[in-house]
Protein backbone atom coordinates (compact mmCIF):
# COMPACT_ATOMS: atom_id res chain seq x y z
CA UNK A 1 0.00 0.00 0.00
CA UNK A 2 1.80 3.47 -0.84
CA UNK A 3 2.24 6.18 2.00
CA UNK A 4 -0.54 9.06 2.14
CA UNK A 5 0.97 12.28 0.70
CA UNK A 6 0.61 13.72 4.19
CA UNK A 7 3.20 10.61 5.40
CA UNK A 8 5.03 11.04 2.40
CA UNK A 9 5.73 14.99 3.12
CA UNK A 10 6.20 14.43 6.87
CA UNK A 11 9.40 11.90 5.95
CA UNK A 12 10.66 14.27 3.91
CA UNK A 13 10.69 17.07 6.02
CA UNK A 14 12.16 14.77 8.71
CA UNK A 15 15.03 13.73 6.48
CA UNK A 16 15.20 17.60 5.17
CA UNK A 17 15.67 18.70 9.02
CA UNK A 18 18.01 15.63 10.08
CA UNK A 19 20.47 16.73 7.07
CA UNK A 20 20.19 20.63 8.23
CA UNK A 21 21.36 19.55 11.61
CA UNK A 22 24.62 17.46 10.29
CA UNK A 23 25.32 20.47 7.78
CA UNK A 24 25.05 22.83 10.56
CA UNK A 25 27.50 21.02 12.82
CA UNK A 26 29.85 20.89 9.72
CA UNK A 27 29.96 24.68 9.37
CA UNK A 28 30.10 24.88 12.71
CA UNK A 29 33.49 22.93 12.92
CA UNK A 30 34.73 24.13 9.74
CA UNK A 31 33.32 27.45 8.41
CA UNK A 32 31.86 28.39 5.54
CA UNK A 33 34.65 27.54 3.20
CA UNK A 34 33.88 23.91 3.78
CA UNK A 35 30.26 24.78 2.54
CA UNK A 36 30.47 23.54 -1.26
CA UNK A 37 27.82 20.75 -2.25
CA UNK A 38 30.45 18.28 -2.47
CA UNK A 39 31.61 18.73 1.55
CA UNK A 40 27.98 19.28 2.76
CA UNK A 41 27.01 16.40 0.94
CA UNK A 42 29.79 14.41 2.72
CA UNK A 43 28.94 15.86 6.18
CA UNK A 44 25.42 14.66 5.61
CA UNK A 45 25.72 11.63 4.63
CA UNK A 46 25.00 11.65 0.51
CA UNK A 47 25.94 13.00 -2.68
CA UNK A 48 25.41 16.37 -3.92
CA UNK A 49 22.61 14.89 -6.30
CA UNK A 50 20.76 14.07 -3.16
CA UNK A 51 21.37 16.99 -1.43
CA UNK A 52 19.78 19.31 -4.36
CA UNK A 53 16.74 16.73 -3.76
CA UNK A 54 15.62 18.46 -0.62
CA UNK A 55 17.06 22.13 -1.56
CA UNK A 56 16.21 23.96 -4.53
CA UNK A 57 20.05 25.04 -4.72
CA UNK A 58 23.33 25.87 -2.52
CA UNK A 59 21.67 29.17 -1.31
CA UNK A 60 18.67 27.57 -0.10
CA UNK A 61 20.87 24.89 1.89
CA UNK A 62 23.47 27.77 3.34
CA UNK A 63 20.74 30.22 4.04
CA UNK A 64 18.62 26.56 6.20
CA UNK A 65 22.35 26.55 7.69
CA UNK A 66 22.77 29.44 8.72
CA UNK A 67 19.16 30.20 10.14
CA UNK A 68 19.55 27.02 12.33
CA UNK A 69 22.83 28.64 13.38
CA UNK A 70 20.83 31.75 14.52
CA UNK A 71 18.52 29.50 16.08
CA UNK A 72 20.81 27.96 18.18
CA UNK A 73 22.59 30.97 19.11
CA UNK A 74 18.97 32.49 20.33
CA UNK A 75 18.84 29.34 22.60
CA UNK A 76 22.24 29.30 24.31
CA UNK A 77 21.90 33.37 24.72
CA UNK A 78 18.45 33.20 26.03
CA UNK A 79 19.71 30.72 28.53
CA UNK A 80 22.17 32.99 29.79
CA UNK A 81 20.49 35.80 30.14
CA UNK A 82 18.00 37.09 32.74
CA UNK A 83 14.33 35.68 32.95
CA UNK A 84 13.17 39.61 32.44
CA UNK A 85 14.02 42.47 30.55
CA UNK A 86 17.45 44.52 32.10
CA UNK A 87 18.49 47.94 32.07
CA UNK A 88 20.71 48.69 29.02
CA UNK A 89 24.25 48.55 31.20
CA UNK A 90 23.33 45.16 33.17
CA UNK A 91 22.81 43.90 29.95
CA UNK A 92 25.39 44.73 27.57
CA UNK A 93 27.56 43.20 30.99
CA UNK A 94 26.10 40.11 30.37
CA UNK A 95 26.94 40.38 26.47
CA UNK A 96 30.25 41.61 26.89
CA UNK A 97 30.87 38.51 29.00
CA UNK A 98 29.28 35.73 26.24
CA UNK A 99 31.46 37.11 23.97
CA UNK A 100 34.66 35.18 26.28
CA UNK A 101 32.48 31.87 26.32
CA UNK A 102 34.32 28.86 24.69
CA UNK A 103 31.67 27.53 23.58
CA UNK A 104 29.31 30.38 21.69
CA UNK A 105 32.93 30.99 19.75
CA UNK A 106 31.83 28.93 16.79
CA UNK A 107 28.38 30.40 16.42
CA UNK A 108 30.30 34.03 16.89
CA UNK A 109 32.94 33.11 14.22
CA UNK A 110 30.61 32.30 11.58
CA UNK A 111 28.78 35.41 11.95
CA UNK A 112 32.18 37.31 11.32
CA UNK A 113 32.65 34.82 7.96
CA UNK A 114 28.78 36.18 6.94
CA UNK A 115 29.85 39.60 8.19
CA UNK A 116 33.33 39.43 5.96
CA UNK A 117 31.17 37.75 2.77
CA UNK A 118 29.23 40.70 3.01
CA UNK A 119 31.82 43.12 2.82
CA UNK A 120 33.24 41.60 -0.06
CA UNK A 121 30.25 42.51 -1.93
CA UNK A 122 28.29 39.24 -2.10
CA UNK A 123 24.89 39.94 -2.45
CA UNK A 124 23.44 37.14 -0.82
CA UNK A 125 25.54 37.62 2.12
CA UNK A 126 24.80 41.04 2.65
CA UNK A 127 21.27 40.49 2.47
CA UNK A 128 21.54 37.00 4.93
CA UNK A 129 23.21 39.24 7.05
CA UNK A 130 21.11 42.31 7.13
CA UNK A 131 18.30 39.78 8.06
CA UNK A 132 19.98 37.83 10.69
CA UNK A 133 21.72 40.92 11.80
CA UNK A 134 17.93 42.46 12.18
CA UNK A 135 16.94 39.72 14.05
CA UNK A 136 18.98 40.30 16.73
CA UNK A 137 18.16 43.49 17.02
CA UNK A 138 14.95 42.88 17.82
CA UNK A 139 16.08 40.12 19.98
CA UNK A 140 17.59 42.57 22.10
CA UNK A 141 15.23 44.72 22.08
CA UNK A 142 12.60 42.18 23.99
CA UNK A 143 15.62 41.67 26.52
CA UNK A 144 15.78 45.28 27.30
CA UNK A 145 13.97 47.08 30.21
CA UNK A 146 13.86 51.10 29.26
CA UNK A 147 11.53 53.41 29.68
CA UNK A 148 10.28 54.40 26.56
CA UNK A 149 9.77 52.51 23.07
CA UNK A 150 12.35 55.32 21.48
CA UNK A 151 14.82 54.65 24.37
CA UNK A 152 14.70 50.96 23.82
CA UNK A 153 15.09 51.11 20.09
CA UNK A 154 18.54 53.56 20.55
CA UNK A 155 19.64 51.24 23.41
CA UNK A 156 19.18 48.04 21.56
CA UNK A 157 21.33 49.46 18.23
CA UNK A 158 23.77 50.53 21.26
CA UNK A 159 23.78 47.10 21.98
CA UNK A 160 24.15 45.62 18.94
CA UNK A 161 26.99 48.20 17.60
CA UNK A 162 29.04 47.74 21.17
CA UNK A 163 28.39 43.94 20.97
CA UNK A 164 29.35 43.50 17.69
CA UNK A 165 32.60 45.94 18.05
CA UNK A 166 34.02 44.17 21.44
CA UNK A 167 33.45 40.98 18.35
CA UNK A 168 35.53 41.92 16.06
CA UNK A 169 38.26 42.97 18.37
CA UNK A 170 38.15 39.13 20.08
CA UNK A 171 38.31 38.22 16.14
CA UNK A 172 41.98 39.73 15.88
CA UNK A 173 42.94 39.40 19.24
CA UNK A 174 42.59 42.42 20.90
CA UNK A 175 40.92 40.57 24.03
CA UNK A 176 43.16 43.04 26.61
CA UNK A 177 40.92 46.14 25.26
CA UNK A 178 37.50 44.26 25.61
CA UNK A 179 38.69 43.77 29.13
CA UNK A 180 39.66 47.24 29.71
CA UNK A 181 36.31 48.77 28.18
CA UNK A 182 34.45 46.23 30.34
């Protein structure tokens, strides 16, 4: 007897969301130079061919990447961070700090390979990481306590700027001056 269409789609999308979750650990551990089809194909266990079965094309399968990446990120930030909204200082702290956590480094380094794409000039990089970029801006934004709707939306781009700076200096090893500014 053949599988219902419904069955049918649900397998698919199981097997499409098991593969995102080896790909994603392969970037992860590698970066986004080891993201042609042939490597991603490896990492998840079949050929290219197979791979363009559940994805449309390499965009599609880096841009399912790289939202699980943000997804994960979300998580392991939202765990770290207070149950309710903070005051813009107490809570670029407790940025400042994740930034020196072993084990957000990966997540953090492929956001400065996006970040570096983008600068480049590749479209699709600079558009990935407007959105992504956007995203946590408005993450922040629903972890801030301020007391207007204008304050909140100057201290969350605060945020994100000072966040993203104190980044880029961990990037080339300029850990001492994060310290110092903290």
């Amino acid at each position: 007897m053949p599988l219902s269409y419904d069955v049918a789609v649900s397998k698919l999308e199981t097997r499409r969301q098991e593969i995102i979750q080896r790909l994603t650990e392969h970037v992860l551990a590698e970066g986004l130079n080891a993201a042609s089809l042939r490597p991603l194909a490896k990492a998840a266990g079949t050929s290219d061919r197979m791979l363009l079965y559940y994805f449309a094309d390499k965009a599609e399968i880096i841009t399912a990447i790289l939202e699980e990446i943000s997804a994960r990120l979300v998580t392991k930030l939202g765990d770290r961070v207070a149950a309710e909204p903070l005051p813009y200082e107490e809570l670029r702290a407790k940025f400042a700090e994740l930034l020196f956590v072993d084990d957000l480094w990966p997540y953090l380094r492929i956001w400065l390979e996006v970040a570096a794409r983008a600068a480049m000039g590749d479209p699709f990089y600079r558009a990935t990481g407007e959105q992504i970029g956007r995203g946590f801006l408005e993450w922040g934004k629903a972890q801030l306590k301020s007391e207007t709707d204008a304050q909140r939306e100057i201290e969350a781009a605060r945020l994100l700027v000072t966040t993203e700076g104190m980044l880029f200096l961990k990037s080339i090893g300029l850990d001492d001056v994060n310290a110092r500014a903290l």
